[in-house]
Protein backbone atom coordinates (compact mmCIF):
# COMPACT_ATOMS: atom_id res chain seq x y z
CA UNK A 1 8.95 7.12 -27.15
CA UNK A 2 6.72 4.12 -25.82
CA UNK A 3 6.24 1.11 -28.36
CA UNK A 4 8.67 2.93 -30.95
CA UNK A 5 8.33 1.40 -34.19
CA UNK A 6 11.68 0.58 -36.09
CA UNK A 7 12.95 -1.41 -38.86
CA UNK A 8 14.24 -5.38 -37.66
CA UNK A 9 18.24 -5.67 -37.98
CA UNK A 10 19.59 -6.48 -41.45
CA UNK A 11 20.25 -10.07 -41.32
CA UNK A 12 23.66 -9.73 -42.99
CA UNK A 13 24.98 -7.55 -40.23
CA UNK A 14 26.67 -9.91 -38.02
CA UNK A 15 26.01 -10.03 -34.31
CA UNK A 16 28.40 -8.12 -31.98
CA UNK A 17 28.09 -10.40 -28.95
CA UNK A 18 26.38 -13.29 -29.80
CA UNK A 19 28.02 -15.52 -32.06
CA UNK A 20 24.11 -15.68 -33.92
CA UNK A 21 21.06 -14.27 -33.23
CA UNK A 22 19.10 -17.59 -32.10
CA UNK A 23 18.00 -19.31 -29.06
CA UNK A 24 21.15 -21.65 -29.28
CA UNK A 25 23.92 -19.00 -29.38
CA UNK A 26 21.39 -17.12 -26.57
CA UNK A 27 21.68 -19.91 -24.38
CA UNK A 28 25.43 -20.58 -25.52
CA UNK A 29 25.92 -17.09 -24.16
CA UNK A 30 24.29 -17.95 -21.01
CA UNK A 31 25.94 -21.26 -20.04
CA UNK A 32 29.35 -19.61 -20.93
CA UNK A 33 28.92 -17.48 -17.83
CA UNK A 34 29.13 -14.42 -19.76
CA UNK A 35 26.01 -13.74 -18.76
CA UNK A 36 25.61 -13.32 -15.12
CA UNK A 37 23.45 -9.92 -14.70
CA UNK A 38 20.22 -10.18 -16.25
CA UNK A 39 17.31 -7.75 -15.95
CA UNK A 40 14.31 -9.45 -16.74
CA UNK A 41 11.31 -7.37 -17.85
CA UNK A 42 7.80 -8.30 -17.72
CA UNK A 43 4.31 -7.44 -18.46
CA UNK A 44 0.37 -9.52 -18.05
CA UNK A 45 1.30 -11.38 -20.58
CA UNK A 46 3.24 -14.18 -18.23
CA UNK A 47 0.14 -14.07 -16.27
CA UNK A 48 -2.38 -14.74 -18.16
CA UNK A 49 -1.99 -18.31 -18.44
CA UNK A 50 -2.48 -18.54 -14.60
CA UNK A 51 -6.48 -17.36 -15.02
CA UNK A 52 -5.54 -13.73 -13.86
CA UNK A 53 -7.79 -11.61 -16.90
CA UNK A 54 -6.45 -9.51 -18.98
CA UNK A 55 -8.01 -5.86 -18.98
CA UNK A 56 -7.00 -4.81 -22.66
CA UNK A 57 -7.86 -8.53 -24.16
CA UNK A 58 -11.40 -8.49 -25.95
CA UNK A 59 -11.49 -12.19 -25.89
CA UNK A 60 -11.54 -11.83 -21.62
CA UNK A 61 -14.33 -9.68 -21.87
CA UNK A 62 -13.92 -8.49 -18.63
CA UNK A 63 -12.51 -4.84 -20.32
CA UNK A 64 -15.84 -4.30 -22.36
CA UNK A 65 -18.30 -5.36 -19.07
CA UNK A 66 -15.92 -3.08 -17.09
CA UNK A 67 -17.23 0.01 -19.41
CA UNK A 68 -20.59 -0.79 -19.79
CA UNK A 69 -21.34 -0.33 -15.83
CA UNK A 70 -21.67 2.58 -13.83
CA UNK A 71 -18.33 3.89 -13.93
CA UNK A 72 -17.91 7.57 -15.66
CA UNK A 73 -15.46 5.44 -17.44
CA UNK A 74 -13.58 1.94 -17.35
CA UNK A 75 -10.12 3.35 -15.89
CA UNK A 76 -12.15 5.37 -13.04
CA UNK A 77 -11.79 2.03 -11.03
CA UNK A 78 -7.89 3.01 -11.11
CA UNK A 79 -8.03 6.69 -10.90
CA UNK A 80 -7.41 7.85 -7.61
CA UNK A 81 -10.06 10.95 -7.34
CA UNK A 82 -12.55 8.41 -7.92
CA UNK A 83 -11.23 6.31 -5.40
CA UNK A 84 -11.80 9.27 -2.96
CA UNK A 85 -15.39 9.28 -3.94
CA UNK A 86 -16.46 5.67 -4.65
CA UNK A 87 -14.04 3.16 -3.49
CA UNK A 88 -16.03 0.64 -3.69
CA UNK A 89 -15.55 -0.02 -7.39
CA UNK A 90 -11.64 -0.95 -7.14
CA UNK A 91 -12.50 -3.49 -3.66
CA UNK A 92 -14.85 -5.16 -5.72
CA UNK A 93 -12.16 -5.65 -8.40
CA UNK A 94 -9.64 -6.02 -5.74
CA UNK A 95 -11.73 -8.93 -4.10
CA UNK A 96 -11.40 -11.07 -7.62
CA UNK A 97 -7.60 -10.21 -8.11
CA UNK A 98 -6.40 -10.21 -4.40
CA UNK A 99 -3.10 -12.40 -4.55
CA UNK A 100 -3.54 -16.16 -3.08
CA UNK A 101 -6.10 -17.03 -5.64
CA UNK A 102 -4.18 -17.54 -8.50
CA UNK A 103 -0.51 -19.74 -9.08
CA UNK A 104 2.26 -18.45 -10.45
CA UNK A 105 3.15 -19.55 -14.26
CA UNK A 106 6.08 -21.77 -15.37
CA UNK A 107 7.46 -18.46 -16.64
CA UNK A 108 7.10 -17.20 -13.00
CA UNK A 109 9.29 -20.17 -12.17
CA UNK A 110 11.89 -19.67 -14.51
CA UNK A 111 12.53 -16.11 -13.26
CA UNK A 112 12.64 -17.78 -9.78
CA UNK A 113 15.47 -20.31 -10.94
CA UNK A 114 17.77 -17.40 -12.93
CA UNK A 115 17.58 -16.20 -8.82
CA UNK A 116 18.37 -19.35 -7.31
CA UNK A 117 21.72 -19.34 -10.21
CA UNK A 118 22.87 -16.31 -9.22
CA UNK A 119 21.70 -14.69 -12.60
CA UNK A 120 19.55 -12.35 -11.81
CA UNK A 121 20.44 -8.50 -11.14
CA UNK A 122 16.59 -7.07 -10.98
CA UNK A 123 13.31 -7.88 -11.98
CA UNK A 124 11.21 -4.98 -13.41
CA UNK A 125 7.74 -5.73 -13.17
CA UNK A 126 4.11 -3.83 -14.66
CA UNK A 127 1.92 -6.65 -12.66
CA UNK A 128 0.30 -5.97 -9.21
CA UNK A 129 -0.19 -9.52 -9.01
CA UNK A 130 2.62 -10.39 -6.80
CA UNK A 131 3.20 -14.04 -8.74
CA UNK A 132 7.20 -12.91 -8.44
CA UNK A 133 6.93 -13.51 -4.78
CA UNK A 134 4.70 -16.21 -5.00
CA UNK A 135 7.09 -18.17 -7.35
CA UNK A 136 9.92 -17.52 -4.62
CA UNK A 137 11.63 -14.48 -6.38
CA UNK A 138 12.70 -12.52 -3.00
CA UNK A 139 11.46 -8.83 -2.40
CA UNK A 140 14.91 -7.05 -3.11
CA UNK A 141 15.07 -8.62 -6.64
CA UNK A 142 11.83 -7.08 -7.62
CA UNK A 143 10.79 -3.85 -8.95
CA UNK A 144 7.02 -3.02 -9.11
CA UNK A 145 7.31 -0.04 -11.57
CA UNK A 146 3.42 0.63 -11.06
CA UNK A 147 3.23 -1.30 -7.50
CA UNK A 148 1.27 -3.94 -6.18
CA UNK A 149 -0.89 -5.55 -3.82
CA UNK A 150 2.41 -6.30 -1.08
CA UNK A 151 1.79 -3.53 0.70
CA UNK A 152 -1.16 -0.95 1.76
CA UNK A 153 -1.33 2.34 3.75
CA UNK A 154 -3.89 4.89 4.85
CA UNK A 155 -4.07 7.59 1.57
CA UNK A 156 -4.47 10.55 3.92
CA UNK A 157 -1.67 9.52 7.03
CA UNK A 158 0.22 7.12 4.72
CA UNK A 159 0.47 4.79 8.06
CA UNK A 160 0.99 1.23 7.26
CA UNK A 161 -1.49 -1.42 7.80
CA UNK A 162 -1.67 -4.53 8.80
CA UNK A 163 -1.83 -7.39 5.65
CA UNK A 164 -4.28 -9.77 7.84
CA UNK A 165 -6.84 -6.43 8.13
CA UNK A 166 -6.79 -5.73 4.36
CA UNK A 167 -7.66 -9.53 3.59
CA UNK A 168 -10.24 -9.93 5.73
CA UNK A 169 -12.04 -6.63 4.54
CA UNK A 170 -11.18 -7.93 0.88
CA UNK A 171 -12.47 -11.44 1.69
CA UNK A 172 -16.08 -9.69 3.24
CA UNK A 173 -16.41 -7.19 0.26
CA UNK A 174 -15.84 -4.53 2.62
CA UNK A 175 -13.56 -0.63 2.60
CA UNK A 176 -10.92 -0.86 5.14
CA UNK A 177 -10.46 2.24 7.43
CA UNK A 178 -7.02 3.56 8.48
CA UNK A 179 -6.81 2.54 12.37
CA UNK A 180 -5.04 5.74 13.49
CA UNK A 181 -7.35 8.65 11.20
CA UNK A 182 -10.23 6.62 9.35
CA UNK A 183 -9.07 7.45 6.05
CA UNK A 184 -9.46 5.41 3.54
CA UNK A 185 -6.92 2.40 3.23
CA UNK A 186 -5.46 1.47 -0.24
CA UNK A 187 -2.94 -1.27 -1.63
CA UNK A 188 0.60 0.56 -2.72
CA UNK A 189 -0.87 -0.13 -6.46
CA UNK A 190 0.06 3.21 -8.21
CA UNK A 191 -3.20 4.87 -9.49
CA UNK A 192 -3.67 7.41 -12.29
CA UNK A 193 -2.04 10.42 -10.56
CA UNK A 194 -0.09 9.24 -8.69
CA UNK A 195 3.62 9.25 -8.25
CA UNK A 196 5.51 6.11 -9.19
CA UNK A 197 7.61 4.71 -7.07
CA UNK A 198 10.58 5.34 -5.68
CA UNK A 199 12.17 2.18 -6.48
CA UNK A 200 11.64 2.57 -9.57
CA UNK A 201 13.41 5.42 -10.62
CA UNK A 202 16.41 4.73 -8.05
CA UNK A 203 16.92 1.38 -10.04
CA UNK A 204 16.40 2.59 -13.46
CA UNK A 205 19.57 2.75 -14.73
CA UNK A 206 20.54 -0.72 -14.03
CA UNK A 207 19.90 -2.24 -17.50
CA UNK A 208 23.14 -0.47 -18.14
CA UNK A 209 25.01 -2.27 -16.04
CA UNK A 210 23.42 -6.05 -17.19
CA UNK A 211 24.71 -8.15 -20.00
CA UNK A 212 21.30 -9.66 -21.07
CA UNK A 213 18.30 -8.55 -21.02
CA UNK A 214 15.08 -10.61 -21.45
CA UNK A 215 11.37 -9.11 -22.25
CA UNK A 216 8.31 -11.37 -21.51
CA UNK A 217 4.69 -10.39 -21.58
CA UNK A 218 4.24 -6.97 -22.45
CA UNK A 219 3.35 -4.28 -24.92
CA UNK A 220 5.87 -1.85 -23.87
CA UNK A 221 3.65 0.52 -24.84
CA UNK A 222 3.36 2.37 -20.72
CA UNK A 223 6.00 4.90 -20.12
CA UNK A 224 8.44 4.96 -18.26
CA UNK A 225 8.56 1.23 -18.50
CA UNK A 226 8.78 1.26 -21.85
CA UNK A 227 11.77 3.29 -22.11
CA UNK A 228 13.59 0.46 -20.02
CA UNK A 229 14.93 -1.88 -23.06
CA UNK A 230 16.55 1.05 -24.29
CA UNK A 231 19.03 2.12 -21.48
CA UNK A 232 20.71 -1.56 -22.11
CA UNK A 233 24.09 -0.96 -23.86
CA UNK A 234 24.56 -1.23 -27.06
CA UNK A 235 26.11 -4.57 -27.31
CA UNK A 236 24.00 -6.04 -24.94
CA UNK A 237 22.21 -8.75 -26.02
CA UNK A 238 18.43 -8.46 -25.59
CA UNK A 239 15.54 -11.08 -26.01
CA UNK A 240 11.76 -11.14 -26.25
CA UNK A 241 9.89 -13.61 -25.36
CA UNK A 242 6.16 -12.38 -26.67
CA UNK A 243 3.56 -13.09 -28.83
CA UNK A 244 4.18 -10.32 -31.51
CA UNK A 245 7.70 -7.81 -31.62
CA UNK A 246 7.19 -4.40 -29.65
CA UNK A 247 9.07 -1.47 -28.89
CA UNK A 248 12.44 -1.16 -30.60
CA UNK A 249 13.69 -4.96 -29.77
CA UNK A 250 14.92 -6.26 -32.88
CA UNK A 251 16.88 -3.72 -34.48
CA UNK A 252 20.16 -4.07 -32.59
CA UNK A 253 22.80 -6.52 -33.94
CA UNK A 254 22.40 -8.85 -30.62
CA UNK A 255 18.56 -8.99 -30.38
CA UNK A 256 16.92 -12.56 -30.57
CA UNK A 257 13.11 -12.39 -30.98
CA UNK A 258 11.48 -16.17 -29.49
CA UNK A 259 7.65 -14.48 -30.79
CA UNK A 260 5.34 -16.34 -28.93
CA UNK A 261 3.50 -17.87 -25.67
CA UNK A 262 5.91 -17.34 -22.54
CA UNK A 263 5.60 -20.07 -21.00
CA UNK A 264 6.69 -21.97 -24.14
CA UNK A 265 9.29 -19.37 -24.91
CA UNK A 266 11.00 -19.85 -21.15
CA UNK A 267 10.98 -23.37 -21.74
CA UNK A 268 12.66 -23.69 -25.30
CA UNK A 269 15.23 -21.44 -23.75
CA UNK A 270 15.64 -23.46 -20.59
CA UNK A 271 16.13 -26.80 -22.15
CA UNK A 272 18.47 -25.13 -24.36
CA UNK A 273 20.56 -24.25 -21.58
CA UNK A 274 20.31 -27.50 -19.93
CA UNK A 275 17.59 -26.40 -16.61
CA UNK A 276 14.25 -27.64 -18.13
CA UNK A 277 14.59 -30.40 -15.51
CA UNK A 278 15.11 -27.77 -12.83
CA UNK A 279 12.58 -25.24 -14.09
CA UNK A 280 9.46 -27.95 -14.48
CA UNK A 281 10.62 -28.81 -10.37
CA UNK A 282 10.76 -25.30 -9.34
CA UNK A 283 7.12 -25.09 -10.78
CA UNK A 284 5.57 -28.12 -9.32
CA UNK A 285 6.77 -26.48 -6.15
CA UNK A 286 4.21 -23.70 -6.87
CA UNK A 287 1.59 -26.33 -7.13
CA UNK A 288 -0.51 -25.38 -3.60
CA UNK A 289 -0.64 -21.76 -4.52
CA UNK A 290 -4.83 -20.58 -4.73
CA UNK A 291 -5.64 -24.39 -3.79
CA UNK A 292 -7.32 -22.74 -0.75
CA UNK A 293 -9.32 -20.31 -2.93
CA UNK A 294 -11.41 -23.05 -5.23
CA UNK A 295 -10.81 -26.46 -6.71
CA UNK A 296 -10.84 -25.10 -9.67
CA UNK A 297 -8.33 -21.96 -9.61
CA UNK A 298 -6.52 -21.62 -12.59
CA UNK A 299 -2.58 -22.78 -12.31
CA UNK A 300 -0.78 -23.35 -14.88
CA UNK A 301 1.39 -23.33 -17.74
CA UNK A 302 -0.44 -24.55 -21.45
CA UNK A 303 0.92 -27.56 -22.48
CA UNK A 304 0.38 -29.79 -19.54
CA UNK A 305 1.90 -29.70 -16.31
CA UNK A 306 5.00 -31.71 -14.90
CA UNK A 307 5.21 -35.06 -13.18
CA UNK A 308 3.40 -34.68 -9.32
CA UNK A 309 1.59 -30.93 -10.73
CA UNK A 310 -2.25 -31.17 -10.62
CA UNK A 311 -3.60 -31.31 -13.71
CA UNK A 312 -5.73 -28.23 -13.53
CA UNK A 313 -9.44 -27.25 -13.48
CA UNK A 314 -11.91 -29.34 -15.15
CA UNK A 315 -13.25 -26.69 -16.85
CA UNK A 316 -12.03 -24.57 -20.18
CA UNK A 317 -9.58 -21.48 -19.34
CA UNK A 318 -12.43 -19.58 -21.60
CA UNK A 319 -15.04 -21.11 -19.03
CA UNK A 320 -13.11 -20.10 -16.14
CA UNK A 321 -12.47 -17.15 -17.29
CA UNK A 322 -16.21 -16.48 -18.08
CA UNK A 323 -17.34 -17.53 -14.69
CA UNK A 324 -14.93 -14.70 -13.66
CA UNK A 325 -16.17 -12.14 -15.46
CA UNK A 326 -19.67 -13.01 -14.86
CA UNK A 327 -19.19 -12.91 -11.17
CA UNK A 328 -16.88 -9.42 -11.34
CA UNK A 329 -19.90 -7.88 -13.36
CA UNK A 330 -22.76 -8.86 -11.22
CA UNK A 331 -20.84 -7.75 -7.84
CA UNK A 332 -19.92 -4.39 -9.35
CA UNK A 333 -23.86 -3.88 -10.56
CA UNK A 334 -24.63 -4.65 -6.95
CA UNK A 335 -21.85 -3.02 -5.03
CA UNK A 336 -21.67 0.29 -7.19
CA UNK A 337 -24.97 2.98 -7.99
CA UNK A 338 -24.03 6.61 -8.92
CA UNK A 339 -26.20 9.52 -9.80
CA UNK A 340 -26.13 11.38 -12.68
CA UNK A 341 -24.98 14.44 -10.36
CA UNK A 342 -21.95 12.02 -8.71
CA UNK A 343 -21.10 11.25 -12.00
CA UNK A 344 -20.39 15.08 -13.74
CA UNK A 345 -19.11 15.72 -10.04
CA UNK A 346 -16.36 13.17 -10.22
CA UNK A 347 -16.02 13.69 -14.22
CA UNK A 348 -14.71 17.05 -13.39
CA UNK A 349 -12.36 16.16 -10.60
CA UNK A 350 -10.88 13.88 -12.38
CA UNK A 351 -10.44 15.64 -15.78
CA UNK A 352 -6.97 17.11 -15.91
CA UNK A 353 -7.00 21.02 -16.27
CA UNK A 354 -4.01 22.92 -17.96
CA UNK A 355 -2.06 24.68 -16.18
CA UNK A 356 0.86 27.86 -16.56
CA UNK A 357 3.30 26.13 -15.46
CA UNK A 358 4.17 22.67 -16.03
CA UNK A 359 5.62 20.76 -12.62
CA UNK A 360 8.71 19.12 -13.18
CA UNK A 361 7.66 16.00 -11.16
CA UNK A 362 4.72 15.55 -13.73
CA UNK A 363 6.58 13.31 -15.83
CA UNK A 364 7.06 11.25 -12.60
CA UNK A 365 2.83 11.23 -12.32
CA UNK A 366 1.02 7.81 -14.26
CA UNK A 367 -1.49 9.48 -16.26
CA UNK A 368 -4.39 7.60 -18.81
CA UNK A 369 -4.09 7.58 -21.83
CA UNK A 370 -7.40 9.51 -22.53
CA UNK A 371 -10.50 10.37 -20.45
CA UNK A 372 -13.34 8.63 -22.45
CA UNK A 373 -16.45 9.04 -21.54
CA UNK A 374 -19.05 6.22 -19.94
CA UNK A 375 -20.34 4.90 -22.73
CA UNK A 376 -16.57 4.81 -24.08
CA UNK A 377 -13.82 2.21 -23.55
CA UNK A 378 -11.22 3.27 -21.08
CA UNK A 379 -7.73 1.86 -20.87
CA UNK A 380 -6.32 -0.14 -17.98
CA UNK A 381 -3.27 -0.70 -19.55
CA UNK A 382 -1.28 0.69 -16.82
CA UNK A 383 -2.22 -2.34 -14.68
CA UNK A 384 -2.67 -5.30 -17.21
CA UNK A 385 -0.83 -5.01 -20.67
CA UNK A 386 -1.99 -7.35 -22.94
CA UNK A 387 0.62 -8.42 -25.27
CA UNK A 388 -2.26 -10.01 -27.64
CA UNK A 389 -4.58 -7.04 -27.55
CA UNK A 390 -5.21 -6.17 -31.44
CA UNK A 391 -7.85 -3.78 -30.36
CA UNK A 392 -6.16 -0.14 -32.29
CA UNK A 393 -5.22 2.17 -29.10
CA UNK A 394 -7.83 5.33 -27.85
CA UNK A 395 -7.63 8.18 -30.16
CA UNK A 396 -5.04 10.65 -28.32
CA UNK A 397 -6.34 13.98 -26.38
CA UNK A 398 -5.84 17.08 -28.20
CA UNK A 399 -3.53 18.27 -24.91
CA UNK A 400 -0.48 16.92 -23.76
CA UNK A 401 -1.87 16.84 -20.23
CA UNK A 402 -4.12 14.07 -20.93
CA UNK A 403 -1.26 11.47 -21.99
CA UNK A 404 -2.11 7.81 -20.67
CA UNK A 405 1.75 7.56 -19.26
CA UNK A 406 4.60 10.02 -18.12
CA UNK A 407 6.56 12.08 -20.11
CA UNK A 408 9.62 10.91 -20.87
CA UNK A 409 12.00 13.11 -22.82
CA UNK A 410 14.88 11.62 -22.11
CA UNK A 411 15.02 8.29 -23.18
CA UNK A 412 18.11 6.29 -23.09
């Protein structure tokens, strides 16, 4: 169903659980200890404000320079036959994006904190960024629906290796080589065609057993993901925190929409409920996180940062952000030549052929939305969801097998 479309709640009809649907009877609810499992679901957009771009934003830029290079399209750098043939596309990315460089958000924090209150049954998660961790949200409280850069393993042996290898290889711009078979190494990020993991499906029926659930950042237009909000009960109150409404969240009786930036949003809600104090010192906590990387590595929240946090870069986030993509696209140009005969090789690898029979662990497979070709505009969107993206979505494919996410029939 994705980013179903449907009709916001009468505001006559009275609210089941909540005794109103705003931020004060939300954070009534909360302080009441009523609420005391909450699945938090996220997306890019509580990253962005840290400096990490945004592949579906235009304003970034780094989406369009993505498409105009070499690449028999934009979303090859994520599609896992073309890692087999050129990986050197994705280390180049994964040399910009590599977790360390960038600190976690004040919206990062306040995840952290409905942890540290005993709040928090699971965190479901569409960034690879691994911010979560880096904001002190522990491992077993985090689901990486389409992985992330925590772990890596050899694609042909699957044997783990070591995290000091990979980011030393990263840091020199070079391919790291399984140390048992030589096969190529690659972070547990899930790639076009790939199975999601585990985890995922083994914890995603647990909105069903929380009593809020909060949305923050994202489009909710990648399935399976998107299907999450749904399998909340019926009475279950649900907010999102985002910069427009998506999916289906605002036509129940207990849905509160807080439409905006994140970071804001989290902190309305926290000094509603009394923690603002608390969240602003679980951030400035974060405050050494990418100091190593550069001077000027973007950290924060907008709106200034609390007492004792550094007050950020000198420069504009659009200048940062410019110097980023600048520096991506001139390493890729450098780091990436194909022929016109490697490109229509890996084209038709990678193009998805019907088959008889349809496997019934397809739906379980990430799969782009459309397969474009180099002088069109992929979609990343699997990776980085931008929330703000007004850009319309890629035209679909005329087959079914061709779908940018899983099937998901059953939809709760």
């Amino acid at each position: 169903m994705g980013n179903e479309e449907s009709s916001p709640i009468d505001e006559s009809v009275p609210p089941q659980t909540l005794s109103s649907r705003t931020l004060e009877s939300l954070a009534e609810y909360i302080k009441s200890g009523k609420a005391s499992k909450i699945v938090v679901m996220t997306g890019a957009g509580i990253s962005t404000s840290a400096g990490i771009p945004d592949f579906r934003s235009p304003e970034t830029g780094l989406y369009a320079n993505l498409a105009r290079l070499n690449l028999p399209y934009a979303e090859a750098v994520f599609d896992i036959s073309f890692f087999k043939q050129n990986p050197e596309p994705f280390y180049t990315l994964a040399h910009e994006l590599y977790p360390g460089k960038y600190r976690p958000t004040i919206t990062h924090s306040f995840i952290r904190l409905l942890h540290d209150k005993g709040l928090l049954l699971k965190l479901f998660t569409q960034n690879i960024d691994c911010l979560e961790r880096e904001a002190g949200v522990p491992d077993d409280k985090i689901v990486e629906a389409h992985g992330s850069f925590a772990r890596q393993s050899c694609i042909e042996c699957k044997h783990p290796y070591p995290e000091d290898d990979i980011k030393r290889h990263i840091a020199a711009k070079e391919i790291p080589r399984c140390h048992e078979c030589q096969g190529l190494v690659k972070p547990e990020i899930v790639f076009f065609g790939e199975q999601l993991p585990h985890a995922f499906f083994e914890n995603r029926m647990l909105p069903a057993q929380s009593d809020l659930c909060i949305v923050l950042g994202t489009s909710l237009t990648v399935q399976p993901f998107a299907s999450l909000p749904g399998a909340t009960r019926g009475h279950t109150p649900r907010v999102l925190i985002n910069k427009e409404r998506v999916g289906d969240l605002g036509n129940r009786t207990d849905d509160v929409l807080l439409l905006g930036d994140c970071d804001d949003g989290v902190k309305k809600l926290a000094e509603a409920c009394g923690w603002l104090q608390e969240l602003e010192k679980l951030w400035a906590e974060t405050a050494g996180v990418g100091k190593d990387e550069a001077e000027s590595a973007p950290g924060g929240a907008p709106g200034g940062a609390p007492d004792g946090a550094p007050v950020g870069p000198a420069k504009s986030k659009d200048e940062v952000l410019e110097d980023e993509i600048e520096k991506l696209t001139k390493e890729v140009d450098e780091t990436l030549t194909l022929s016109k005969w490697h490109e229509e090789k890996v084209r038709g690898e990678i193009m998805p052929k019907p088959a008889d029979g349809a496997d019934a662990a397809a739906s379980d497979v990430l799969r782009p939305h459309s397969q474009p070709h180099a002088d069109e505009k992929g979609n990343l969107g699997h990776v980085f969801v931008s929330e703000a993206s007004k850009e319309a979505p890629p035209p679909p494919p005329p087959s079914s097998s061709a779908e940018q996410t899983p099937k998901e029939k059953d939809e709760s």
